[in-house]
N, C-alpha and C. Protein backbone atom coordinates (compact mmCIF):
# COMPACT_ATOMS: atom_id res chain seq x y z
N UNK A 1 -62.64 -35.27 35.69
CA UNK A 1 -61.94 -35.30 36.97
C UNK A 1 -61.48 -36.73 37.26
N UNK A 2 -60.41 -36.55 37.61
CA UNK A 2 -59.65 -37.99 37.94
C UNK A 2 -59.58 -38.64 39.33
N UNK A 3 -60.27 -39.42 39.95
CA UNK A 3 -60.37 -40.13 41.40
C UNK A 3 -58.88 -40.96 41.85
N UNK A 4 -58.69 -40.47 42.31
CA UNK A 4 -57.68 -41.31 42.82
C UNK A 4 -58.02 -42.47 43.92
N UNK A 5 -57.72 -43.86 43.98
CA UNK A 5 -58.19 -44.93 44.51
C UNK A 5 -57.36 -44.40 45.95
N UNK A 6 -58.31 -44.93 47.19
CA UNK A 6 -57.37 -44.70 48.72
C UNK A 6 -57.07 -46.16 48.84
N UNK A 7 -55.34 -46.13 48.75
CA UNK A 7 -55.02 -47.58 49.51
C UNK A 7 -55.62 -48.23 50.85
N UNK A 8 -55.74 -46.85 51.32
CA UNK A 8 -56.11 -47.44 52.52
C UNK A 8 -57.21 -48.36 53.14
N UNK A 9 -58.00 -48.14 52.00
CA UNK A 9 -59.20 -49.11 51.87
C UNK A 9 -58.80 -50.62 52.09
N UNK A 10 -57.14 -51.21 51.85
CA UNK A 10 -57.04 -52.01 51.68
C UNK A 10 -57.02 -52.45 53.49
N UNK A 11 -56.55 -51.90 53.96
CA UNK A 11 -56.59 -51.72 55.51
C UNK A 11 -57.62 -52.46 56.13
N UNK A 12 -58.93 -52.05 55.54
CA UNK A 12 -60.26 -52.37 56.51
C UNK A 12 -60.72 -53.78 55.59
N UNK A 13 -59.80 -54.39 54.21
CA UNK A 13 -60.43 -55.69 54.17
C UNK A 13 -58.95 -56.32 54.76
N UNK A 14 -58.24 -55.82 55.57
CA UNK A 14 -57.15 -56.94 56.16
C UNK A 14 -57.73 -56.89 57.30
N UNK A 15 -58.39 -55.58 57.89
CA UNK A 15 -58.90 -56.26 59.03
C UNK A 15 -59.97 -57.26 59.36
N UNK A 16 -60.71 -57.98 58.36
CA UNK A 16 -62.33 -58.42 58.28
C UNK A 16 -61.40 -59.59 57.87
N UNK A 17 -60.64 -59.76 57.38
CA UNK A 17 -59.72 -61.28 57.11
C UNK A 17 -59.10 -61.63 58.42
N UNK A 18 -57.87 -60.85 58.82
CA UNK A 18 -57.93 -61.07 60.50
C UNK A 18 -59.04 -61.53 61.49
N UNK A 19 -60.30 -61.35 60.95
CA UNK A 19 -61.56 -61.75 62.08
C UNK A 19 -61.33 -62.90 61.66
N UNK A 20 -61.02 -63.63 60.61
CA UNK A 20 -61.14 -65.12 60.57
C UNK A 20 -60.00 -65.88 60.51
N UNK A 21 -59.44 -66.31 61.24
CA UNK A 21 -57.36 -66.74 61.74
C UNK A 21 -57.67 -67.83 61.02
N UNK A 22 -56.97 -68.40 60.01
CA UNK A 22 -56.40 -69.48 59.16
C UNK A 22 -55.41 -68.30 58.13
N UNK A 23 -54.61 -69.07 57.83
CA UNK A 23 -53.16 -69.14 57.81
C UNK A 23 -53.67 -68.64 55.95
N UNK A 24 -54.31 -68.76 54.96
CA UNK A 24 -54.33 -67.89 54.50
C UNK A 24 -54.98 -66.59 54.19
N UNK A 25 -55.78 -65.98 55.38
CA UNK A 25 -56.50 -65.15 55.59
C UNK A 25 -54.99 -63.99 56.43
N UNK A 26 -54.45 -64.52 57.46
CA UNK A 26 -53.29 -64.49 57.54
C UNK A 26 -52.37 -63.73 56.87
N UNK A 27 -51.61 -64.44 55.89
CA UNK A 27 -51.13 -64.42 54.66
C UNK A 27 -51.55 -63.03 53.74
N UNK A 28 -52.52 -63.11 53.60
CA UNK A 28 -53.59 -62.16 52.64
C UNK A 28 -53.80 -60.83 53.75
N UNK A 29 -53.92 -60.71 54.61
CA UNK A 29 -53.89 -59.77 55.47
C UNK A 29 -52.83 -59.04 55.59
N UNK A 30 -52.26 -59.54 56.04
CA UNK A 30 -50.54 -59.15 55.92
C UNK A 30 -50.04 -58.33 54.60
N UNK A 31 -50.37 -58.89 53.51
CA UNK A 31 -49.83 -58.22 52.28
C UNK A 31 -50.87 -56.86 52.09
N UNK A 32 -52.30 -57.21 52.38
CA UNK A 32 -52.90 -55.97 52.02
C UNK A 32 -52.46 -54.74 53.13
N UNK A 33 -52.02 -55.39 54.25
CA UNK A 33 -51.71 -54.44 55.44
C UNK A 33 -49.98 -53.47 54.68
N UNK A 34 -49.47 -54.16 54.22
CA UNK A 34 -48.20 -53.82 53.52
C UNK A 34 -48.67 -52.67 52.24
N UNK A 35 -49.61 -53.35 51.66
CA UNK A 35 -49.64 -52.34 50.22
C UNK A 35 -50.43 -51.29 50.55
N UNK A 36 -51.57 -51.53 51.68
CA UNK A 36 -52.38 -50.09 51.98
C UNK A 36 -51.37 -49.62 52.22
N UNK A 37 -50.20 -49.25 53.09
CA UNK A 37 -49.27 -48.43 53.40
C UNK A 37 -48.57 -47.97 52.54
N UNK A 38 -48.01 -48.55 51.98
CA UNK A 38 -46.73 -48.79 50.87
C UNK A 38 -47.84 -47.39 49.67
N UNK A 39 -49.29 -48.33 49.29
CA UNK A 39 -49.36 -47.38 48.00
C UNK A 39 -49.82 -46.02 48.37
N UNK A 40 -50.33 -46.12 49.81
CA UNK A 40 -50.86 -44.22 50.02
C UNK A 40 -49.58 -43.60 50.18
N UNK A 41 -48.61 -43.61 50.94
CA UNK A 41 -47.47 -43.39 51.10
C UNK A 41 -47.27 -43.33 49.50
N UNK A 42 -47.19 -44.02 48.78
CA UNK A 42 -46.17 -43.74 47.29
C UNK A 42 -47.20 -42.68 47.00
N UNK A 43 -48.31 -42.59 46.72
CA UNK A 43 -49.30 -41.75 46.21
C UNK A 43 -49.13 -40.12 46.60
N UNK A 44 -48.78 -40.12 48.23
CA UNK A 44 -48.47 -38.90 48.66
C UNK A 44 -47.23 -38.63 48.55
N UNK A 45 -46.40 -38.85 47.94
CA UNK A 45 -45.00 -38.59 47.90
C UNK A 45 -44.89 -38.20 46.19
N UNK A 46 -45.80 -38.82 45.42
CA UNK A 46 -45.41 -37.75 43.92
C UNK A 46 -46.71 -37.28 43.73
N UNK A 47 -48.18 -37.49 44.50
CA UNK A 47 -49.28 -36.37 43.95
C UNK A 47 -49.32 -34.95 45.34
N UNK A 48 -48.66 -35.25 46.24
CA UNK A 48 -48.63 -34.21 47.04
C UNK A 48 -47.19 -33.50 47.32
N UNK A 49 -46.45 -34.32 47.48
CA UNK A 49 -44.72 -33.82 47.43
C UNK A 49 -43.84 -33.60 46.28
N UNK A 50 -44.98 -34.30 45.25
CA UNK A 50 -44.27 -33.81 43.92
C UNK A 50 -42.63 -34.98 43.22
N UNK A 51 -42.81 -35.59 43.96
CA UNK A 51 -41.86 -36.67 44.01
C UNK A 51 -41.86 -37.80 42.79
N UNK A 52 -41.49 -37.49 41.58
CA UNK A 52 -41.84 -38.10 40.55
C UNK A 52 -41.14 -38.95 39.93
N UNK A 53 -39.84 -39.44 40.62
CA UNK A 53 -39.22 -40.19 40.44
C UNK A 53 -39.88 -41.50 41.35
N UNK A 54 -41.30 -41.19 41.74
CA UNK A 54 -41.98 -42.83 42.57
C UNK A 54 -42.74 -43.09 41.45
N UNK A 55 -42.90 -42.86 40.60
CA UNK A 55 -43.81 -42.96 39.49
C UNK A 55 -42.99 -44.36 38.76
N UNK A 56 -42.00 -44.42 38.82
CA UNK A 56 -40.88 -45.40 37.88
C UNK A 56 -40.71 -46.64 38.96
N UNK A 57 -41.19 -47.56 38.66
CA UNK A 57 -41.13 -48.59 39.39
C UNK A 57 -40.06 -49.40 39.73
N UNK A 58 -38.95 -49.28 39.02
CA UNK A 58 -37.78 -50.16 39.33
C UNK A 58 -37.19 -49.90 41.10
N UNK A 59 -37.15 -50.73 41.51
CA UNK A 59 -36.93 -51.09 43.10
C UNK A 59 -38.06 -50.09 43.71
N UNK A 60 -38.70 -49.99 43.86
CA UNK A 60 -39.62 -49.15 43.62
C UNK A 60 -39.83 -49.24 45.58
N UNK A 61 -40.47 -50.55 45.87
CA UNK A 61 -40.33 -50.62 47.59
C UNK A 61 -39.10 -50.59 48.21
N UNK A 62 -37.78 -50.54 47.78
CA UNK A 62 -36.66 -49.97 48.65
C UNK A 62 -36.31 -48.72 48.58
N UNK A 63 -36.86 -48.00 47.26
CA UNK A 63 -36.42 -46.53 46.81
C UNK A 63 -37.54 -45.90 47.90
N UNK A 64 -38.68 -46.04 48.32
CA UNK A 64 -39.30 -45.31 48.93
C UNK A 64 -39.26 -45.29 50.35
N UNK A 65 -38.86 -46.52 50.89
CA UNK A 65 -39.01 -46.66 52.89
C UNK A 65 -37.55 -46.04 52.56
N UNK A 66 -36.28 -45.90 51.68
CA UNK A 66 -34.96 -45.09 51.91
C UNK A 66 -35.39 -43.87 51.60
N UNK A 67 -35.81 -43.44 51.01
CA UNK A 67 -36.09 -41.91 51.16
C UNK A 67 -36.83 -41.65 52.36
N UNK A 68 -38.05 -42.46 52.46
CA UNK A 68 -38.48 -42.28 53.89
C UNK A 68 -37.90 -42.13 55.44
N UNK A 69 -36.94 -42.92 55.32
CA UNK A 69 -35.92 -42.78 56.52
C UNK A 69 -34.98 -41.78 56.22
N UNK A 70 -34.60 -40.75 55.02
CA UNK A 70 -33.74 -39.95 54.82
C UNK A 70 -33.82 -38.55 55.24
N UNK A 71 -35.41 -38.84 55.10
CA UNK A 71 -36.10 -37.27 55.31
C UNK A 71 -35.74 -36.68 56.90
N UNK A 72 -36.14 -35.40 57.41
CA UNK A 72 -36.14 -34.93 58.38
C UNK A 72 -37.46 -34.74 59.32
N UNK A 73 -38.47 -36.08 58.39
CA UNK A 73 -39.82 -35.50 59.21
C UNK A 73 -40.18 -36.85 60.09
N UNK A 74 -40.31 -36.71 61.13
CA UNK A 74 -40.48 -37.67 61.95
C UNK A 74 -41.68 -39.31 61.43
N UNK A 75 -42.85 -38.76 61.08
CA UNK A 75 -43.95 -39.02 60.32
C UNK A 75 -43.47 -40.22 59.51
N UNK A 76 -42.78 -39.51 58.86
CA UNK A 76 -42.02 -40.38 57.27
C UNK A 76 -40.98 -41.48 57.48
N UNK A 77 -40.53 -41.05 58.53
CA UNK A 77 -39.35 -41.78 59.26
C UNK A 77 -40.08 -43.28 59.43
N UNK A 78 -41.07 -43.05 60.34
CA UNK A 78 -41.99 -44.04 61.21
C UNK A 78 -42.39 -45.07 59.86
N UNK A 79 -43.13 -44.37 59.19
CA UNK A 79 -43.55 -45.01 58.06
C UNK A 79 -42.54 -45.75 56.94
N UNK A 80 -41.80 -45.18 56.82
CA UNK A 80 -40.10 -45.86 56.29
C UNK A 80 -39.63 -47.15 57.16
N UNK A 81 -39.70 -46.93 58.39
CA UNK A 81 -39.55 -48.37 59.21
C UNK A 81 -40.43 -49.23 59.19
N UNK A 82 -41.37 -48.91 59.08
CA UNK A 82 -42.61 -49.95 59.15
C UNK A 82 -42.53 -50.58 57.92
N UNK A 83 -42.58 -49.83 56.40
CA UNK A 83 -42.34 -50.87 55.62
C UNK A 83 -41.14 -51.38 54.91
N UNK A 84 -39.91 -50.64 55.84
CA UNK A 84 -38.69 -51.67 55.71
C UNK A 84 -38.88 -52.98 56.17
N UNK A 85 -39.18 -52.61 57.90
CA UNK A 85 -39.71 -54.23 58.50
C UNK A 85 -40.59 -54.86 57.52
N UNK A 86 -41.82 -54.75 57.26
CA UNK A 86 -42.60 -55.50 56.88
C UNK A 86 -42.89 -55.99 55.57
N UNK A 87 -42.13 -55.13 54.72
CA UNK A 87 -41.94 -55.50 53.12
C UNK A 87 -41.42 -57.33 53.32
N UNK A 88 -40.17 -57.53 54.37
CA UNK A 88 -39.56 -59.09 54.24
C UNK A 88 -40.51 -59.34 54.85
N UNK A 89 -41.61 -59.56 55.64
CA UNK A 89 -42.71 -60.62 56.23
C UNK A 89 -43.62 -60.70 55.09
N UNK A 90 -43.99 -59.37 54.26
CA UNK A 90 -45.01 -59.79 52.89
C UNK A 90 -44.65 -60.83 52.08
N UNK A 91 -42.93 -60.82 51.64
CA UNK A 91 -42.49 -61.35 50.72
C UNK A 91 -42.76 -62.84 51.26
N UNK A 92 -42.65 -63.24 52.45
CA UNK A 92 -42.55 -64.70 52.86
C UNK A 92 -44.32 -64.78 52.98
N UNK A 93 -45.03 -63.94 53.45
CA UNK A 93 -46.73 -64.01 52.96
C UNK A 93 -47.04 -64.48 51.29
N UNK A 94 -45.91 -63.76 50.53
CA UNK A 94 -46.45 -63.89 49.09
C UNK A 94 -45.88 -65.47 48.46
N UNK A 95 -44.75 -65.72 48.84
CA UNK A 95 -43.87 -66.18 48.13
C UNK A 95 -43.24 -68.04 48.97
N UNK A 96 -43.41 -67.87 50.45
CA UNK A 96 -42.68 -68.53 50.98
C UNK A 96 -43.47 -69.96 51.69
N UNK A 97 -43.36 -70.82 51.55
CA UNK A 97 -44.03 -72.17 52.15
C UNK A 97 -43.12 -72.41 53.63
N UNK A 98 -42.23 -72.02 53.78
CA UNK A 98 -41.02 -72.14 55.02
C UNK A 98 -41.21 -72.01 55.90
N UNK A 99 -42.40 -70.82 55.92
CA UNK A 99 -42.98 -70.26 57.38
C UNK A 99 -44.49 -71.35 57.69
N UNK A 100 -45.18 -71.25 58.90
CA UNK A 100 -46.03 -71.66 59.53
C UNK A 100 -46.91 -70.75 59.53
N UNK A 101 -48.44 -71.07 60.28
CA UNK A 101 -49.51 -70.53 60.60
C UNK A 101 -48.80 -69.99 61.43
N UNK A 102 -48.25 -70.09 62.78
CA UNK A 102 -47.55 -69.90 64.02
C UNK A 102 -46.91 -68.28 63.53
N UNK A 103 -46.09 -68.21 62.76
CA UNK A 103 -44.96 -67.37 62.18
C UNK A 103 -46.04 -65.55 61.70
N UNK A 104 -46.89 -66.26 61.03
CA UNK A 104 -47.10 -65.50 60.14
C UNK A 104 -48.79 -64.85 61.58
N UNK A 105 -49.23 -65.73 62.28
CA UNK A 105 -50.04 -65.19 63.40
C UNK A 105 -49.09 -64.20 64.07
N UNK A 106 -48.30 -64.48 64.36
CA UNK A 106 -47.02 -63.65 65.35
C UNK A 106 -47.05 -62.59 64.43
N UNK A 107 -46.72 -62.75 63.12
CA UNK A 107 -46.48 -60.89 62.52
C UNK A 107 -47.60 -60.00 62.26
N UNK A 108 -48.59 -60.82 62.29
CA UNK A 108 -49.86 -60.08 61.82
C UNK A 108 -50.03 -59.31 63.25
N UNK A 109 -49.96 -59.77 64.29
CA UNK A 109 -50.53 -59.27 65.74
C UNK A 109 -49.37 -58.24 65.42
N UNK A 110 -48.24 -58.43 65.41
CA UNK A 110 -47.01 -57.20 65.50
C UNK A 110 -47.67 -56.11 64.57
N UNK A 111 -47.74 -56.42 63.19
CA UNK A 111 -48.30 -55.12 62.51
C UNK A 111 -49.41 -54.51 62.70
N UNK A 112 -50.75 -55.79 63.21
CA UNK A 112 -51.49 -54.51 63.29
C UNK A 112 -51.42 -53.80 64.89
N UNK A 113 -50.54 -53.43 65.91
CA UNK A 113 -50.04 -53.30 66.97
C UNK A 113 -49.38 -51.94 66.36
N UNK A 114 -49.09 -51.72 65.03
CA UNK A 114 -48.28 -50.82 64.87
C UNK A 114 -49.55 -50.05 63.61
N UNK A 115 -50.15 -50.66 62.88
CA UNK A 115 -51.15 -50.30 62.02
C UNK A 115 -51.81 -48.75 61.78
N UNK A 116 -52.41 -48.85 62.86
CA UNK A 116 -53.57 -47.50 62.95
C UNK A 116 -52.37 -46.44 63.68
N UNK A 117 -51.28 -46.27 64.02
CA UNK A 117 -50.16 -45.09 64.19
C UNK A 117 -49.85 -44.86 62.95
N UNK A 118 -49.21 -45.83 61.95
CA UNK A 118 -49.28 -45.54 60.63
C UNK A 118 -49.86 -44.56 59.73
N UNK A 119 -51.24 -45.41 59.65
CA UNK A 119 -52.29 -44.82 59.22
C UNK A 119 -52.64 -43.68 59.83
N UNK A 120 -52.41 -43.32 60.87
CA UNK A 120 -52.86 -41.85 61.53
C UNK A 120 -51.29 -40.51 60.73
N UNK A 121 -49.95 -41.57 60.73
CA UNK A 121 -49.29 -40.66 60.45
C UNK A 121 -49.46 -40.33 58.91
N UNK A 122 -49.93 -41.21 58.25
CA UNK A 122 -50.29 -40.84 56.77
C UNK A 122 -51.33 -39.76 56.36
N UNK A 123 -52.37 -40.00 57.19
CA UNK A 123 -53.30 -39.06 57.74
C UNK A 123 -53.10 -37.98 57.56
N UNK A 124 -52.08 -37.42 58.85
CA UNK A 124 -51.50 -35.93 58.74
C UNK A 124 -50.89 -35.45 58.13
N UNK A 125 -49.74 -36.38 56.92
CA UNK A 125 -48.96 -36.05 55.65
C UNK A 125 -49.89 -35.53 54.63
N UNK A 126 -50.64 -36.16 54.83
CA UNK A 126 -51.38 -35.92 53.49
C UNK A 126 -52.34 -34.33 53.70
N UNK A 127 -52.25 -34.38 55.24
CA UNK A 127 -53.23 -32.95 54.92
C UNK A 127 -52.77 -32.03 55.43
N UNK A 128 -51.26 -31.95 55.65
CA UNK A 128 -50.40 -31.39 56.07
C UNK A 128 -48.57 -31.88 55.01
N UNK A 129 -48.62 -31.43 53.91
CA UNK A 129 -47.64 -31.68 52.79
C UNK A 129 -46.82 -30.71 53.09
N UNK A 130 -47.04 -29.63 52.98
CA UNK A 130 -45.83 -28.64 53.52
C UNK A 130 -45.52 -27.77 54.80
N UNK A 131 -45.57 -28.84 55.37
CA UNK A 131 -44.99 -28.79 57.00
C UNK A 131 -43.35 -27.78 56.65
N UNK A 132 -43.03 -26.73 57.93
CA UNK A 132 -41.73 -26.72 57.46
C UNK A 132 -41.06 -27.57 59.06
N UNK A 133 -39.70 -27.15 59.37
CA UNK A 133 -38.80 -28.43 60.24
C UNK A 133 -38.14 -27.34 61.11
């Protein structure tokens, strides 16, 4: 039998990094707050929706928040915006010296403000896959 890992796990060590504010706890928070979403979301979209073209990684985080916003389910929608927005704040978490402690405090409070709705709407996708509209 094959376990599948829950992203979401990544969730509860961004929040225990958030308990401690320096700028790369910050940083590191932020991205795990991005990929818990990003990989349960990909996970439920080709092991529950059957969606097997997420399996192929090329653009792999724009192919999925656009399908996400394409769909007709409210849920998916939400979750499609969240990591349209927040995919460009990871990238400057992963990648960028440009930004400040200041910058990157400001987005962390925004996401997790939006966090646990997320996570609740992933929640119900997953145990609810064939909803009809």
């Amino acid at each position: 039998m094959i376990t599948i890992f829950d992203w979401l796990e990544f969730k509860e060590i961004a929040d225990e990094l958030s308990n401690n504010l320096k700028e790369a706890n910050a940083r590191a928070a932020i991205i795990l707050y991005y990929y818990s979403i990003f990989s349960a979301v990909r996970d439920y979209l080709i092991y529950l929706k059957h969606q097997y073209q997420f399996k192929n990684n090329y653009k792999i985080h724009e192919r999925v928040w656009k399908f996400l916003l394409s769909t007709e389910d409210d849920n998916e929608n939400e979750i499609g915006e969240f990591l349209r927005e927040v995919r460009g704040i990871r990238n400057h978490a992963n990648y960028d010296n440009k930004y400040d402690f200041d910058y990157f405090l400001e987005e962390l409070i925004n996401i997790q403000s939006k966090i646990n709705n997320i996570v609740s709407s992933i929640l119900y996708l997953r145990d609810n896959p064939y909803r009809e509209f």
